[in-house]
Protein backbone atom coordinates (compact mmCIF):
# COMPACT_ATOMS: atom_id res chain seq x y z
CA UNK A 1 -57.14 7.94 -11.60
CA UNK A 2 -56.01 6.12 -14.64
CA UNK A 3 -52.77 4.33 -14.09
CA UNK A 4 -52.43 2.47 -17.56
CA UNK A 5 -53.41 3.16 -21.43
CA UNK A 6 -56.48 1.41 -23.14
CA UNK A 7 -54.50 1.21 -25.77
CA UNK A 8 -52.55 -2.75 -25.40
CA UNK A 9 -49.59 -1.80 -27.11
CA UNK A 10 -49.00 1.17 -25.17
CA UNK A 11 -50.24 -0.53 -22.28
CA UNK A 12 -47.22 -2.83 -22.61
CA UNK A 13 -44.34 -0.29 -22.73
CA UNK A 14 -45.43 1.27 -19.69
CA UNK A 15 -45.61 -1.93 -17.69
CA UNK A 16 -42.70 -2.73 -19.30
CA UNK A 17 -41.16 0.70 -18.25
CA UNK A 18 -42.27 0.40 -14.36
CA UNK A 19 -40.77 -3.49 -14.44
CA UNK A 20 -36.94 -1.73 -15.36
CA UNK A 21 -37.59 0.96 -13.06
CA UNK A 22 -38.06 -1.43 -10.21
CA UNK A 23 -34.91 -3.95 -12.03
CA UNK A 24 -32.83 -0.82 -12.57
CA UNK A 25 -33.22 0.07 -8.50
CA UNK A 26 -32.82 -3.35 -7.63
CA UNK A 27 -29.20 -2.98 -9.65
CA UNK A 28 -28.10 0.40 -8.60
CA UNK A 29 -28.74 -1.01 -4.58
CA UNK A 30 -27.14 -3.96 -5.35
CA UNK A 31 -23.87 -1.79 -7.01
CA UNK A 32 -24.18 0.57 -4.04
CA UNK A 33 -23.78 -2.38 -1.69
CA UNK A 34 -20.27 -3.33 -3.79
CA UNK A 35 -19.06 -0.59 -3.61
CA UNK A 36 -19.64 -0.18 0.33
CA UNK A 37 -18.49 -3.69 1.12
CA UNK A 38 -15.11 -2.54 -1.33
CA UNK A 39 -14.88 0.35 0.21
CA UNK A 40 -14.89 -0.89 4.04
CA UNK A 41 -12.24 -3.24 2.68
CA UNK A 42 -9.98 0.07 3.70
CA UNK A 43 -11.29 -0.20 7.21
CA UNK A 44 -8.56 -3.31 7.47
CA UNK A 45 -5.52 -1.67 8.57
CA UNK A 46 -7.59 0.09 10.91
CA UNK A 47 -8.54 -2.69 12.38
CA UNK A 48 -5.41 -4.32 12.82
CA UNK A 49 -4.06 -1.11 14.26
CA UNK A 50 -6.62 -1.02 17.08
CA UNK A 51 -6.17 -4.85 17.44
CA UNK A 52 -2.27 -4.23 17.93
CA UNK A 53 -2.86 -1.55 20.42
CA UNK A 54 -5.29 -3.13 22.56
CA UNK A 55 -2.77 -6.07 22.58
CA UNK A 56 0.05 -4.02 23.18
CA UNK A 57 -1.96 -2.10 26.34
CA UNK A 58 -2.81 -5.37 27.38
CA UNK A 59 0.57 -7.01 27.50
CA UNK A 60 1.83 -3.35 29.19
CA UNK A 61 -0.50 -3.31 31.86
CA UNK A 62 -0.29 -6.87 32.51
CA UNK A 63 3.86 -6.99 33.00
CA UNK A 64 3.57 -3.52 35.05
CA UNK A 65 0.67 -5.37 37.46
CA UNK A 66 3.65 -7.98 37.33
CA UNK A 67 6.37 -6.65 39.23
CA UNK A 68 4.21 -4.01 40.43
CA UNK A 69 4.64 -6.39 44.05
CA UNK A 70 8.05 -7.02 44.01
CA UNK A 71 9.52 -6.06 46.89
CA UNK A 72 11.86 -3.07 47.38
CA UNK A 73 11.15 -1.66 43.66
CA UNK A 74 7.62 0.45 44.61
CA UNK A 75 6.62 1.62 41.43
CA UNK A 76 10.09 2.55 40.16
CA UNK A 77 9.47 -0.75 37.62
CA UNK A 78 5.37 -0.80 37.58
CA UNK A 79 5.04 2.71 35.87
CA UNK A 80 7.05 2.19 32.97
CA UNK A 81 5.26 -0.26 31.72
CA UNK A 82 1.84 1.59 32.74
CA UNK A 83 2.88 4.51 30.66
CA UNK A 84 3.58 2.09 27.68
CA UNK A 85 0.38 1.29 28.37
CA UNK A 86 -1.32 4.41 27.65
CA UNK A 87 0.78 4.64 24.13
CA UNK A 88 -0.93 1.12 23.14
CA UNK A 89 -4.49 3.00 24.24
CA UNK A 90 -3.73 5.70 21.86
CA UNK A 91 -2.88 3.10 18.95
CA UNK A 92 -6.06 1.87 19.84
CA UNK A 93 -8.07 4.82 19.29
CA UNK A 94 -6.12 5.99 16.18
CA UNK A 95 -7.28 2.62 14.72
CA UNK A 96 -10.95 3.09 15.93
CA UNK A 97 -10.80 6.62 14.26
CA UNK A 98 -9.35 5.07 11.08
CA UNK A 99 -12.17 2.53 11.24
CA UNK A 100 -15.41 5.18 11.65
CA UNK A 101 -13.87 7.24 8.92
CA UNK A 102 -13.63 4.54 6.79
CA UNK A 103 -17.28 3.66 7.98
CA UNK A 104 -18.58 6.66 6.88
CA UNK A 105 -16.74 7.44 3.70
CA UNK A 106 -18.14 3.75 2.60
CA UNK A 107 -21.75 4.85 3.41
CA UNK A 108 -21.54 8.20 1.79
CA UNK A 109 -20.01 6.55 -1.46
CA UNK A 110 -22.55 3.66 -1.39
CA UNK A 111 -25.29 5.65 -1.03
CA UNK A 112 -24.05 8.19 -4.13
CA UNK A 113 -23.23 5.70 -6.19
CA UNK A 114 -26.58 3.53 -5.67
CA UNK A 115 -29.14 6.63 -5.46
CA UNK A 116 -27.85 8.92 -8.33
CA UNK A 117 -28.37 6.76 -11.03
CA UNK A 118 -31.81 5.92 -9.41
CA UNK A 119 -32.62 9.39 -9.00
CA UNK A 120 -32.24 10.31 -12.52
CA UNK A 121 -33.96 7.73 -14.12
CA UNK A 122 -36.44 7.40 -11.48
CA UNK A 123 -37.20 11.40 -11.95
CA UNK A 124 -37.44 11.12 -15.74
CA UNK A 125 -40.22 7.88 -14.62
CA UNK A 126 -42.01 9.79 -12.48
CA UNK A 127 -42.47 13.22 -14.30
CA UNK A 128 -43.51 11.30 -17.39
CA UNK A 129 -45.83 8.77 -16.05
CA UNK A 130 -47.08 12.10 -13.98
CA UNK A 131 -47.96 13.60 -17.41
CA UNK A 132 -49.51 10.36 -18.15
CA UNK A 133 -52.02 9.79 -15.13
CA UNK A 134 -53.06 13.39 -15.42
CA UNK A 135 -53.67 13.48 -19.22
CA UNK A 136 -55.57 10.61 -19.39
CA UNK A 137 -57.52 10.39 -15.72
CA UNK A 138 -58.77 14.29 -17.11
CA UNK A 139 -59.70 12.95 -20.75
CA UNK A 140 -61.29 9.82 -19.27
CA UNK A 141 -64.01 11.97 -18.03
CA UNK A 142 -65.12 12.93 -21.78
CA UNK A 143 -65.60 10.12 -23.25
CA UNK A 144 -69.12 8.67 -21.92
CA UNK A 145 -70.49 8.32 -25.33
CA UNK A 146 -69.38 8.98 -29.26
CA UNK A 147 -70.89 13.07 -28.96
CA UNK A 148 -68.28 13.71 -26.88
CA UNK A 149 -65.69 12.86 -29.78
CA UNK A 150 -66.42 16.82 -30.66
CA UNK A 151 -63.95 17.95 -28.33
CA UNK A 152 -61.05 15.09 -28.73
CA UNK A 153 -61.82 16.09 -32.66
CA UNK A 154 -61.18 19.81 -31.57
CA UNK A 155 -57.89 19.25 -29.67
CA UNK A 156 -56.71 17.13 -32.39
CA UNK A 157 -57.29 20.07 -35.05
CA UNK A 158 -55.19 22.06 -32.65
CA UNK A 159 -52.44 19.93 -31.45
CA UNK A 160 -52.10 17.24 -34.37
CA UNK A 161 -49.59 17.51 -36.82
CA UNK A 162 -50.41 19.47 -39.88
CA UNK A 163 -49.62 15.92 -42.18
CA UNK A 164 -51.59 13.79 -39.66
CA UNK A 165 -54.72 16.25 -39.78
CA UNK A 166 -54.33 15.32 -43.73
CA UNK A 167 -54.35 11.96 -43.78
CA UNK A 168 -57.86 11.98 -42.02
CA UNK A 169 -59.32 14.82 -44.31
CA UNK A 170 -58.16 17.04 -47.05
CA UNK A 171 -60.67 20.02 -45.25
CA UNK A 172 -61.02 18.58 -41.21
CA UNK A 173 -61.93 21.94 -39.74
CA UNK A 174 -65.01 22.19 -42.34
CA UNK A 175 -65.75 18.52 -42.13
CA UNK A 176 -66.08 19.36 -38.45
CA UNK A 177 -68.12 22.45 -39.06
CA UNK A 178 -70.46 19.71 -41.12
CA UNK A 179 -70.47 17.15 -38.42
CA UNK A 180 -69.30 14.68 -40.17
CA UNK A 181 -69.03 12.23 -38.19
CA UNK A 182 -66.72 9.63 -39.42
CA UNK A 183 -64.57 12.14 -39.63
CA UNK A 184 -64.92 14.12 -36.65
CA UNK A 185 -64.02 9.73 -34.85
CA UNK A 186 -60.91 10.29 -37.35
CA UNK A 187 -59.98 13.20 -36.01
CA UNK A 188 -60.39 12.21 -32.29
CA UNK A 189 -58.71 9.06 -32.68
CA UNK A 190 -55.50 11.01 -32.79
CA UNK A 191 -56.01 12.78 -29.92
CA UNK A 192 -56.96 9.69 -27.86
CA UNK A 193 -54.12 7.88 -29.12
CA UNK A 194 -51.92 10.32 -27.74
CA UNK A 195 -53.68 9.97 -24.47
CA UNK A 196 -53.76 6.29 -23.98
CA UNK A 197 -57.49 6.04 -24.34
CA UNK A 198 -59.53 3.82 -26.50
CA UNK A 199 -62.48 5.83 -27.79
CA UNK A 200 -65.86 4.99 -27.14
CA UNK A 201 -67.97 2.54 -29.05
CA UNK A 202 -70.31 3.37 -32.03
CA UNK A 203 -73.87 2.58 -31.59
């Protein structure tokens, strides 16, 4: 499997090119972490409400255990306060609630906003370092010694640009027909260049 052009120059972008992919994660995760850590700022109010009603069921269920012995009373003065007590429970768990909501809408919009951008570009990366590997780990194969120019010479004649063709050879196709050789090395030099590949060397 060929990973990376002969070819320095073209070697460079594409190291270049997986050197932002990995910068432009490393942003988008960072971003994605903001905006969590901004969004669970939200989560605040929830947290003071559950703080209040823990505090307020405390303080309920503390003055009801209070007078709960006094004499005479029963529970005439005790279960007042014990039912108060059960409000501050429920302010409690409204402010839990209002927390793990918050929780998760933080994740979900932390996660978006950090993995979309990454998919995209990361996509777009893959598919066209894909194209890349396969191109040139198949063309690799061809190119033992300067015969097999032949074929790159063939593809070029079939997928070069007609002005490209031209600058090599006012006639390729019947300078290939002639085996002409320097040529025919114009000719694949195109195609080779297009897959990364430095051709092989004369004898």
């Amino acid at each position: 499997m060929k990973l990376y052009a002969d070819l320095p120059g073209r070697r460079l972008v594409q190291i270049l090119a997986d050197l932002s992919l990995v910068a432009w994660v490393a942003l988008w995760a960072w971003v994605g972490r903001r905006v969590h850590d901004v969004t669970m700022a939200l989560a605040e109010p929830g947290r003071r409400l559950e703080s209040a009603g823990a505090g307020f069921r405390e303080k309920m269920t503390g003055a009801g255990d209070g007078v709960d012995d006094l004499p005479l009373l029963d529970d005439r003065i005790a279960g007042p306060f014990r039912s108060a007590a059960g409000a501050g429970t429920d302010i409690e768990r409204a402010g839990t609630d209002l927390v793990s909501a918050v929780e998760r809408l933080a994740l979900l919009i932390g996660w978006t906003t950090a993995l979309v951008p990454i998919l995209i570009v990361g996509i777009w990366w893959a598919v066209a370092r894909g194209r890349f590997v396969r191109r040139a780990s198949a063309a690799q194969r061809f190119i033992d010694a300067d015969d097999d120019l032949d074929l790159f010479a063939l593809r070029a004649m079939a997928n070069q640009p007609m002005a490209a063709l031209a600058r090599v050879s006012a006639d390729p196709s019947g300078a290939w027909r002639r085996g002409e050789r320097d040529t025919i090395r114009a000719l694949a030099l195109l195609e080779l260049r297009d897959s990364g590949l430095a051709p092989p060397r004369t004898a």
